[in-house]
PDB file of N, CA and C in Angstrom:
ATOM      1  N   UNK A   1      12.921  -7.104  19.351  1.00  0.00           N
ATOM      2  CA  UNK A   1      12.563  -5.707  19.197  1.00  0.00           C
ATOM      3  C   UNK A   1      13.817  -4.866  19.384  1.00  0.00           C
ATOM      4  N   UNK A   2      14.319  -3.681  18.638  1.00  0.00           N
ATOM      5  CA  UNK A   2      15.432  -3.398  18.667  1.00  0.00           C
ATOM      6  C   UNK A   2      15.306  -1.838  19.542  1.00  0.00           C
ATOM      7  N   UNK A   3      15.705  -1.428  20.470  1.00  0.00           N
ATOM      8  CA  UNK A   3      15.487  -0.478  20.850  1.00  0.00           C
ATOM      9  C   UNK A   3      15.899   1.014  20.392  1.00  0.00           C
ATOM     10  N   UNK A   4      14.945   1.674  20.268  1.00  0.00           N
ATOM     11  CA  UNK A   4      15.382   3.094  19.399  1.00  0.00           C
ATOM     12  C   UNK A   4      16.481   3.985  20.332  1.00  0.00           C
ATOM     13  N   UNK A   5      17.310   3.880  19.254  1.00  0.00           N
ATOM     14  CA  UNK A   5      17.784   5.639  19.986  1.00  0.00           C
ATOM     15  C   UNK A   5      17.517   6.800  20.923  1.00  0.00           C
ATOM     16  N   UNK A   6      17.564   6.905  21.967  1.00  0.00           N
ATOM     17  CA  UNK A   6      17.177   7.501  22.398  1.00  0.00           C
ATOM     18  C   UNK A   6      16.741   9.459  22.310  1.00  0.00           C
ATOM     19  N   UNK A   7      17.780   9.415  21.819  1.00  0.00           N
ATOM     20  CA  UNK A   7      17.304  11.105  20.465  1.00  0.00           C
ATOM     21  C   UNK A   7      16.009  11.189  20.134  1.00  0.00           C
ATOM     22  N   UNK A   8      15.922   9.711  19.449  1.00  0.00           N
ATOM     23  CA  UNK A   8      14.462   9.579  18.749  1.00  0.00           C
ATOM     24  C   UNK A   8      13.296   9.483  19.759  1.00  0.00           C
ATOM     25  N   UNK A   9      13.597   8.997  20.782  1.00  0.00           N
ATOM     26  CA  UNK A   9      12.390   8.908  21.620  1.00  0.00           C
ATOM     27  C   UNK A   9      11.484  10.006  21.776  1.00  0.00           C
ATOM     28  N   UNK A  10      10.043   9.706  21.925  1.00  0.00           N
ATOM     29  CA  UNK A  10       8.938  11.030  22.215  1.00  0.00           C
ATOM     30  C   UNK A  10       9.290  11.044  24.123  1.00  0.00           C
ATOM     31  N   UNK A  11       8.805  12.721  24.181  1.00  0.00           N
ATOM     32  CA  UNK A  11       8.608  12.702  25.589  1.00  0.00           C
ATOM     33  C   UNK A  11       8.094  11.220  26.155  1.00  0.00           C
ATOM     34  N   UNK A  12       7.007  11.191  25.941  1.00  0.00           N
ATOM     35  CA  UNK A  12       6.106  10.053  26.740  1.00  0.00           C
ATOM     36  C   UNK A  12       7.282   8.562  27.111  1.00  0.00           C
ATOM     37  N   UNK A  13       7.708   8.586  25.984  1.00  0.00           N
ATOM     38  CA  UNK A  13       8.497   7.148  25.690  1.00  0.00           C
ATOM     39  C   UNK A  13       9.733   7.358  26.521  1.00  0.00           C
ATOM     40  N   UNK A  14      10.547   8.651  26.626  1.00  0.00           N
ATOM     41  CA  UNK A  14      11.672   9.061  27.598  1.00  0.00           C
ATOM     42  C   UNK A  14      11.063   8.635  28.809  1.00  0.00           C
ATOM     43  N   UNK A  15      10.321   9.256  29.257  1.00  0.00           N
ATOM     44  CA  UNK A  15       9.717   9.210  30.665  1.00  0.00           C
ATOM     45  C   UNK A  15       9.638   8.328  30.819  1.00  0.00           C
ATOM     46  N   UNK A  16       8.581   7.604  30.454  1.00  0.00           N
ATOM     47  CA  UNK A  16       8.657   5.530  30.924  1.00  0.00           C
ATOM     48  C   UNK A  16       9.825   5.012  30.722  1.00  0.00           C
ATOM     49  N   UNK A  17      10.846   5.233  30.160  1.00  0.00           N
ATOM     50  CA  UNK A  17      12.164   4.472  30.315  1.00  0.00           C
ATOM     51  C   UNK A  17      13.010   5.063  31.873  1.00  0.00           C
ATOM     52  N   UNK A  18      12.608   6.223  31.765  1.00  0.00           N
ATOM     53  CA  UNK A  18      13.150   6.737  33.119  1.00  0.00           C
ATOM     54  C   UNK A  18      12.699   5.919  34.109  1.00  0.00           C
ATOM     55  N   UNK A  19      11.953   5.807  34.442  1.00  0.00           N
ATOM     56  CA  UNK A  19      10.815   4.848  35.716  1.00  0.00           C
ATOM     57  C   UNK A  19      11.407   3.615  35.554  1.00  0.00           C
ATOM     58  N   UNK A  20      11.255   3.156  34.215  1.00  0.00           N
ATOM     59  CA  UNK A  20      11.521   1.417  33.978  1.00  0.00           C
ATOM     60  C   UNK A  20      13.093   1.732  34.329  1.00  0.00           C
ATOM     61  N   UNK A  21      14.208   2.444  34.101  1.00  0.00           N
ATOM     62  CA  UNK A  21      15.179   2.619  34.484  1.00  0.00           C
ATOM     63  C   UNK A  21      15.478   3.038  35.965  1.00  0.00           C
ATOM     64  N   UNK A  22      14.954   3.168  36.954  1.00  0.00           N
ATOM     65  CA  UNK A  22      14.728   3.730  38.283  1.00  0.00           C
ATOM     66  C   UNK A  22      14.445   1.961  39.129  1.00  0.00           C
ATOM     67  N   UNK A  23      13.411   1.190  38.551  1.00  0.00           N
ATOM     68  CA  UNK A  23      13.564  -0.334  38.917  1.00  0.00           C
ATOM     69  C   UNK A  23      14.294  -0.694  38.624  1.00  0.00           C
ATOM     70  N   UNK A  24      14.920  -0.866  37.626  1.00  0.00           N
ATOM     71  CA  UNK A  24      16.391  -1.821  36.890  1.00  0.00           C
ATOM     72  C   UNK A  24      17.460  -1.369  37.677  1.00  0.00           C
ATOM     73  N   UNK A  25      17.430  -0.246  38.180  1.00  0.00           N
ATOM     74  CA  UNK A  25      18.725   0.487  38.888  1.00  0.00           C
ATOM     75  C   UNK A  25      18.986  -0.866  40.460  1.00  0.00           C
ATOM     76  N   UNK A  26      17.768  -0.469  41.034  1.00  0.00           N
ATOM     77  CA  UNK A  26      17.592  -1.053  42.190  1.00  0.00           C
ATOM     78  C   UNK A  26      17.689  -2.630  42.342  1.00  0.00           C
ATOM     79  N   UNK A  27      17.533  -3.388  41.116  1.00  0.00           N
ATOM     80  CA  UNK A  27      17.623  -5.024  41.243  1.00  0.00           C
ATOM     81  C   UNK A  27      19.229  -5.078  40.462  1.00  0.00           C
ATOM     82  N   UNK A  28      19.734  -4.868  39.384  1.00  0.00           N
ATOM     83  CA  UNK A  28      20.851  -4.616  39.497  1.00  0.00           C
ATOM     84  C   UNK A  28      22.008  -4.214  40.556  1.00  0.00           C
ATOM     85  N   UNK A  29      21.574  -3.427  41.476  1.00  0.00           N
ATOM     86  CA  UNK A  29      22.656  -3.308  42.717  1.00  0.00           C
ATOM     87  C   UNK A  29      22.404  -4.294  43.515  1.00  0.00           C
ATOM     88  N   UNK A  30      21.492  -5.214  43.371  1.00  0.00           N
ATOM     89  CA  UNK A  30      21.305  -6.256  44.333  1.00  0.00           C
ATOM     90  C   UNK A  30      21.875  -7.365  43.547  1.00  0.00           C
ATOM     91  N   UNK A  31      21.344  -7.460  42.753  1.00  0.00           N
ATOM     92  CA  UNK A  31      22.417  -8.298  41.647  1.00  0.00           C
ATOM     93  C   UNK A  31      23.792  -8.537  42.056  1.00  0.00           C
ATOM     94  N   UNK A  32      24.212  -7.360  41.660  1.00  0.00           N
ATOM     95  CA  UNK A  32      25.669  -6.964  41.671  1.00  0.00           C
ATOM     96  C   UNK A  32      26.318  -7.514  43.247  1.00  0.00           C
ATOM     97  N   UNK A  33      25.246  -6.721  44.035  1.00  0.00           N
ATOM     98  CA  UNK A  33      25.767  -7.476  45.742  1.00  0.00           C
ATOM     99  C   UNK A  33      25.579  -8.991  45.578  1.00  0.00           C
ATOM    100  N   UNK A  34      25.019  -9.769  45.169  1.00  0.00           N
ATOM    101  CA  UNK A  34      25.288 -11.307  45.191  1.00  0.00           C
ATOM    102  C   UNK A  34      26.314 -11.810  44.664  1.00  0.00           C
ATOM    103  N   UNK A  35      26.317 -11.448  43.564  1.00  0.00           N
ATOM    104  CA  UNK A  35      27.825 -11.364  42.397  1.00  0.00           C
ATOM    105  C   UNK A  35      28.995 -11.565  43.398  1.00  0.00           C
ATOM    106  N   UNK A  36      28.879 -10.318  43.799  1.00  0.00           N
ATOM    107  CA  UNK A  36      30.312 -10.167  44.458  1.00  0.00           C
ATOM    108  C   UNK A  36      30.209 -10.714  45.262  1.00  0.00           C
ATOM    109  N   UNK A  37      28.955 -10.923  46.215  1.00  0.00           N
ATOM    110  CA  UNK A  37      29.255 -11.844  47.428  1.00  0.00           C
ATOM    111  C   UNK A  37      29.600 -13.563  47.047  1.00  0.00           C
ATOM    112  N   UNK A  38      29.161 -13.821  45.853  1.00  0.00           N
ATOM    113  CA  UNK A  38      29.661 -14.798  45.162  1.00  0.00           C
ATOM    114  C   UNK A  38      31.449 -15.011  45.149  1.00  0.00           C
ATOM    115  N   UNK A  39      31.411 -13.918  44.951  1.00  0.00           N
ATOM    116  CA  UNK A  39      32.808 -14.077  44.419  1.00  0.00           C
ATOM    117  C   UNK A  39      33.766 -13.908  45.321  1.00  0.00           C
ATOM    118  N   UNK A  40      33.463 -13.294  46.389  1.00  0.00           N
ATOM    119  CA  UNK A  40      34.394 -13.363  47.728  1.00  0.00           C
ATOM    120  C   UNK A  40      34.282 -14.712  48.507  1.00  0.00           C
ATOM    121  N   UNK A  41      33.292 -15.360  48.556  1.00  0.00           N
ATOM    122  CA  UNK A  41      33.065 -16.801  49.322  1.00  0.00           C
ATOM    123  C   UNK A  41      33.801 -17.313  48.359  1.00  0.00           C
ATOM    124  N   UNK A  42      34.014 -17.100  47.120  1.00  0.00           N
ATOM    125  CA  UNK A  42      34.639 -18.455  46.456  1.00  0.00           C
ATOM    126  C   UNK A  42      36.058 -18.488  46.552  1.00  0.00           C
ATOM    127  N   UNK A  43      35.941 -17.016  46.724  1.00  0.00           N
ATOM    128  CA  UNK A  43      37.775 -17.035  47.036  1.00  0.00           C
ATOM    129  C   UNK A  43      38.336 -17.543  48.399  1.00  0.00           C
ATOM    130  N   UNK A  44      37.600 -17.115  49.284  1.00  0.00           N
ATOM    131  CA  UNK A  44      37.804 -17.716  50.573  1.00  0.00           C
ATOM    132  C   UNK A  44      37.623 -18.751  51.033  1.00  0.00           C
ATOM    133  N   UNK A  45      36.786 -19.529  50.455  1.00  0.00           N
ATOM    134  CA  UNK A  45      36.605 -21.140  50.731  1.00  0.00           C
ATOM    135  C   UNK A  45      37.661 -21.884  49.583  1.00  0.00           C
ATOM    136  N   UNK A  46      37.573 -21.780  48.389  1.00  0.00           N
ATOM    137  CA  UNK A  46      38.448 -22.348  47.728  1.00  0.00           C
ATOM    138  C   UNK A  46      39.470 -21.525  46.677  1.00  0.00           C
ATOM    139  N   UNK A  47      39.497 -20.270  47.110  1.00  0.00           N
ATOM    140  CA  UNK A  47      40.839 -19.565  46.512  1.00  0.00           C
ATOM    141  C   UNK A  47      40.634 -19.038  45.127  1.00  0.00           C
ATOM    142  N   UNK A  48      41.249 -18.516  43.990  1.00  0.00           N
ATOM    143  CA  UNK A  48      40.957 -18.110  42.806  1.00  0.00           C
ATOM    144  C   UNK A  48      40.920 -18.674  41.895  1.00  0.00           C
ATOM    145  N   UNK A  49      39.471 -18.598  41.381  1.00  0.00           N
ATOM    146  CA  UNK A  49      39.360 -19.863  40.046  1.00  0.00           C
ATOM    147  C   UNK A  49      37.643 -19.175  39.409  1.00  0.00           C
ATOM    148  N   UNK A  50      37.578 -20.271  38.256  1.00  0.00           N
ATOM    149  CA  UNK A  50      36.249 -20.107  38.051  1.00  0.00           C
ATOM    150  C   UNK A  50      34.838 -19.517  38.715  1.00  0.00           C
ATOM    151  N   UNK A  51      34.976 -19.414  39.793  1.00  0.00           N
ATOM    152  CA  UNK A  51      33.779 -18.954  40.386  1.00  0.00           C
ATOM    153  C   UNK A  51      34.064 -17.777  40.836  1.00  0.00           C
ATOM    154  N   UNK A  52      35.569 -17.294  41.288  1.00  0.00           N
ATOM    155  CA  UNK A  52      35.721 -16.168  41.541  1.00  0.00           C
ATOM    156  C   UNK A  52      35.451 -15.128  40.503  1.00  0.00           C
ATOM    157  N   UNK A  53      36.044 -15.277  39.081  1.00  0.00           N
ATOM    158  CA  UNK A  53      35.936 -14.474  37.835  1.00  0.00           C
ATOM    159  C   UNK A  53      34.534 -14.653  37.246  1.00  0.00           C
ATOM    160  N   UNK A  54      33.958 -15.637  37.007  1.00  0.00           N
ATOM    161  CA  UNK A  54      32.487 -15.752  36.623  1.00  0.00           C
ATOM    162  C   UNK A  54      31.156 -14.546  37.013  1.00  0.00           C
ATOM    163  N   UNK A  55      31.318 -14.215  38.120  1.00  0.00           N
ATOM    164  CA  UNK A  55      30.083 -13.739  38.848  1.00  0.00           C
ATOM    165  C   UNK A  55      30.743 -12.236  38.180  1.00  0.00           C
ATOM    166  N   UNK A  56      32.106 -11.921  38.408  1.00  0.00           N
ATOM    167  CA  UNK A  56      32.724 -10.315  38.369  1.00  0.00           C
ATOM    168  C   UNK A  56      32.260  -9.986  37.034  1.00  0.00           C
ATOM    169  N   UNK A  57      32.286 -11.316  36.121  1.00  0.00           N
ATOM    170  CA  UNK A  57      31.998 -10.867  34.631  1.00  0.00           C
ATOM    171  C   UNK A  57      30.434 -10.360  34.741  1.00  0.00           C
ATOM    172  N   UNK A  58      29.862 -10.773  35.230  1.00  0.00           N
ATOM    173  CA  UNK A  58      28.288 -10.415  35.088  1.00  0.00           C
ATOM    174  C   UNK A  58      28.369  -8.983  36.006  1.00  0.00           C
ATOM    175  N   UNK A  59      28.511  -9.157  36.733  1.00  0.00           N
ATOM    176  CA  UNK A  59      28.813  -7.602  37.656  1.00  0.00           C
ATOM    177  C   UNK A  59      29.484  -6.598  36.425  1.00  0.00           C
ATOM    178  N   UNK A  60      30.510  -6.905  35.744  1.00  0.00           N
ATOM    179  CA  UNK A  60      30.767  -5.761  34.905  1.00  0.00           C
ATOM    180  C   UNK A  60      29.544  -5.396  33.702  1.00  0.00           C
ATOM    181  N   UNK A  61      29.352  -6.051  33.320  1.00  0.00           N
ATOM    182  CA  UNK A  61      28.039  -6.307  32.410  1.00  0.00           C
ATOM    183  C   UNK A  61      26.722  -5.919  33.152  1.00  0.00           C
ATOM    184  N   UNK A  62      26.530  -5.893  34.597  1.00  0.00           N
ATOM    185  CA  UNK A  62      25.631  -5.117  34.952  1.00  0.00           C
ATOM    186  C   UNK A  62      25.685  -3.354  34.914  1.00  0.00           C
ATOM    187  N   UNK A  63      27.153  -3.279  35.257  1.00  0.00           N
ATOM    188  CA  UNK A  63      28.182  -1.719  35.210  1.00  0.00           C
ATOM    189  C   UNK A  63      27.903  -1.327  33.574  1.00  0.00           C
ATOM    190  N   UNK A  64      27.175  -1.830  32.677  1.00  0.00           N
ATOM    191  CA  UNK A  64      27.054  -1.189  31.405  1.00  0.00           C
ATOM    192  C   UNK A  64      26.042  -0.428  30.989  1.00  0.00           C
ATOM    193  N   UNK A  65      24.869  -0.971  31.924  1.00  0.00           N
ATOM    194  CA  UNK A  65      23.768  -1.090  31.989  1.00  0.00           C
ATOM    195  C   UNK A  65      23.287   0.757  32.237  1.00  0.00           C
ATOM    196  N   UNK A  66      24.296   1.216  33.057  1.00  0.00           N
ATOM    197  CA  UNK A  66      24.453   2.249  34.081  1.00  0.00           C
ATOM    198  C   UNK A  66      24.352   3.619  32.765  1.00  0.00           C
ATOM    199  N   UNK A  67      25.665   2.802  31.882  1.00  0.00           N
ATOM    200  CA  UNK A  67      25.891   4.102  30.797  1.00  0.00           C
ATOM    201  C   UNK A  67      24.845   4.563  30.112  1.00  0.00           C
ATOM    202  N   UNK A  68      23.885   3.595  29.975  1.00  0.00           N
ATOM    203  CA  UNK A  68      22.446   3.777  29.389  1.00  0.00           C
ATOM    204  C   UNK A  68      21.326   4.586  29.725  1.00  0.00           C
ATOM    205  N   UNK A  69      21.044   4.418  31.365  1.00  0.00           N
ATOM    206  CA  UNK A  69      20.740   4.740  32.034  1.00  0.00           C
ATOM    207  C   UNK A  69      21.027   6.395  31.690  1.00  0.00           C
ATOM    208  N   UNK A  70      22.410   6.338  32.277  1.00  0.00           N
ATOM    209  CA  UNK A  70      22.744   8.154  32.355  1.00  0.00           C
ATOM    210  C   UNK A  70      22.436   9.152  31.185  1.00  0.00           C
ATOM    211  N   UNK A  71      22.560   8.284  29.656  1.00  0.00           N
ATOM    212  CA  UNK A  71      22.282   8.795  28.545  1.00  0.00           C
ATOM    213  C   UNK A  71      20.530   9.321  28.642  1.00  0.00           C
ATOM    214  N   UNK A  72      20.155   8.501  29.200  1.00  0.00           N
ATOM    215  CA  UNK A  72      18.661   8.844  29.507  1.00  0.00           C
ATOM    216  C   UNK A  72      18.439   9.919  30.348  1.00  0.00           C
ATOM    217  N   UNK A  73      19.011  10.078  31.652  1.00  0.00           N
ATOM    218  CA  UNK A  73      19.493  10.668  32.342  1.00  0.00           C
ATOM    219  C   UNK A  73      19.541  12.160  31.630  1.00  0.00           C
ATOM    220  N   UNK A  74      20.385  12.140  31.008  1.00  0.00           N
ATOM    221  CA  UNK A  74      20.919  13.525  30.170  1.00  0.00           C
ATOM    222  C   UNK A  74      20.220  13.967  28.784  1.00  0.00           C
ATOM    223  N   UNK A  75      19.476  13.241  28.161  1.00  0.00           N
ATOM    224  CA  UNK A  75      18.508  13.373  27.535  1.00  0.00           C
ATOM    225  C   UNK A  75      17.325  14.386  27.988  1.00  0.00           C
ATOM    226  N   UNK A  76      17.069  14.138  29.131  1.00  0.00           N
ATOM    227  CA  UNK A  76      15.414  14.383  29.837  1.00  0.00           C
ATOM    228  C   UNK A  76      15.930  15.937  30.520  1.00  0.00           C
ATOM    229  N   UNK A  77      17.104  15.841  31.133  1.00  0.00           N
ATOM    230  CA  UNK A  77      17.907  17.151  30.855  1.00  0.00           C
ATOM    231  C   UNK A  77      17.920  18.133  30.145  1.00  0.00           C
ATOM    232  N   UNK A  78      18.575  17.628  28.918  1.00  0.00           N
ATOM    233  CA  UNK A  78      18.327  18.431  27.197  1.00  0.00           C
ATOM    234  C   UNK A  78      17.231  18.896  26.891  1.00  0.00           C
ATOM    235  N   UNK A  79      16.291  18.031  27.507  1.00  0.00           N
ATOM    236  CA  UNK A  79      14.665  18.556  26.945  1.00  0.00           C
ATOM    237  C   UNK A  79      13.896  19.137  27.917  1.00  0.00           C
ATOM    238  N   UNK A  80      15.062  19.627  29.181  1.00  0.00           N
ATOM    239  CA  UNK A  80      14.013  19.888  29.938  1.00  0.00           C
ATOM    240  C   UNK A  80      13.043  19.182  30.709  1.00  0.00           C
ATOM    241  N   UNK A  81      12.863  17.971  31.052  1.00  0.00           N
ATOM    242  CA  UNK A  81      11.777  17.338  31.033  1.00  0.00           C
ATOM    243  C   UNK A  81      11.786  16.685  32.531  1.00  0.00           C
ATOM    244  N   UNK A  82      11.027  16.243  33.190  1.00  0.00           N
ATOM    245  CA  UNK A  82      11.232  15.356  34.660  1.00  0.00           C
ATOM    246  C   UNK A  82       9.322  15.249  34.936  1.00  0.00           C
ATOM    247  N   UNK A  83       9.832  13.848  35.677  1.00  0.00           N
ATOM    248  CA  UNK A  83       8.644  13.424  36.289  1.00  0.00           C
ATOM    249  C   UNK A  83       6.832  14.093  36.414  1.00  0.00           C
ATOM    250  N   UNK A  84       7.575  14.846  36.989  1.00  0.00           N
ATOM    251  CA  UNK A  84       6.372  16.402  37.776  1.00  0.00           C
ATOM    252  C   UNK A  84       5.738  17.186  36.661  1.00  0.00           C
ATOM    253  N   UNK A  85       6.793  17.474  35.122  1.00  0.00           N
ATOM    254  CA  UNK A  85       5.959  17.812  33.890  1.00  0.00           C
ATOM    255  C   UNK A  85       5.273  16.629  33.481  1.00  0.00           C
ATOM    256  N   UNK A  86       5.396  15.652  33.489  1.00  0.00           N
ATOM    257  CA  UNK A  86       4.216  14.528  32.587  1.00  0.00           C
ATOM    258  C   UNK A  86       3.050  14.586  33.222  1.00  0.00           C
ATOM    259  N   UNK A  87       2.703  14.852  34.515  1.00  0.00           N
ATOM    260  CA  UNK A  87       1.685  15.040  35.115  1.00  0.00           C
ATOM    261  C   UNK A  87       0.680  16.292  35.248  1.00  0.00           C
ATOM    262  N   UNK A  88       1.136  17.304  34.149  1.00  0.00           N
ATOM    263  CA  UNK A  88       0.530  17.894  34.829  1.00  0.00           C
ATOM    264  C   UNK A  88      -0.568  18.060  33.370  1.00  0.00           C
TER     265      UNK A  88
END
């Protein structure tokens, strides 16, 4: 499934990405803390190699995730829009 543009999105469809983006935020930084905690034990038990760079790559690739996020972010902005209006 290819995900639309976010321009294109309807209110309704912004909003639920916001939320679904608000969980993803939170397991991603935990992510990211294993990653790195990955990657500091590996350096310290056996120095710089494969396991040190491996985990950082996914940690940056989680850091992309973010730009998406904010575009959404600034979208819901543009339109005016937050949480507290879908409800009412």
């Amino acid at each position: 499934m290819t995900q639309k543009k976010i321009e294109n999105l309807t209110d309704q469809e912004l909003l639920q990405q916001q939320k679904n983006a608000k969980l993803s935020t939170i397991i991603n930084a935990a992510i990211m803390g294993l990653f790195i905690g990955v990657a500091i034990y590996s350096t310290i038990k056996k120095g710089f190699g494969f396991f040190t760079v491996f985990p950082l790559i996914f940690a940056y690739l989680l850091l992309q995730n973010k730009k998406k996020i904010k575009a959404t972010e600034e979208e819901l902005k543009s339109r005016n829009l937050n949480e507290k209006s879908s409800k009412i």
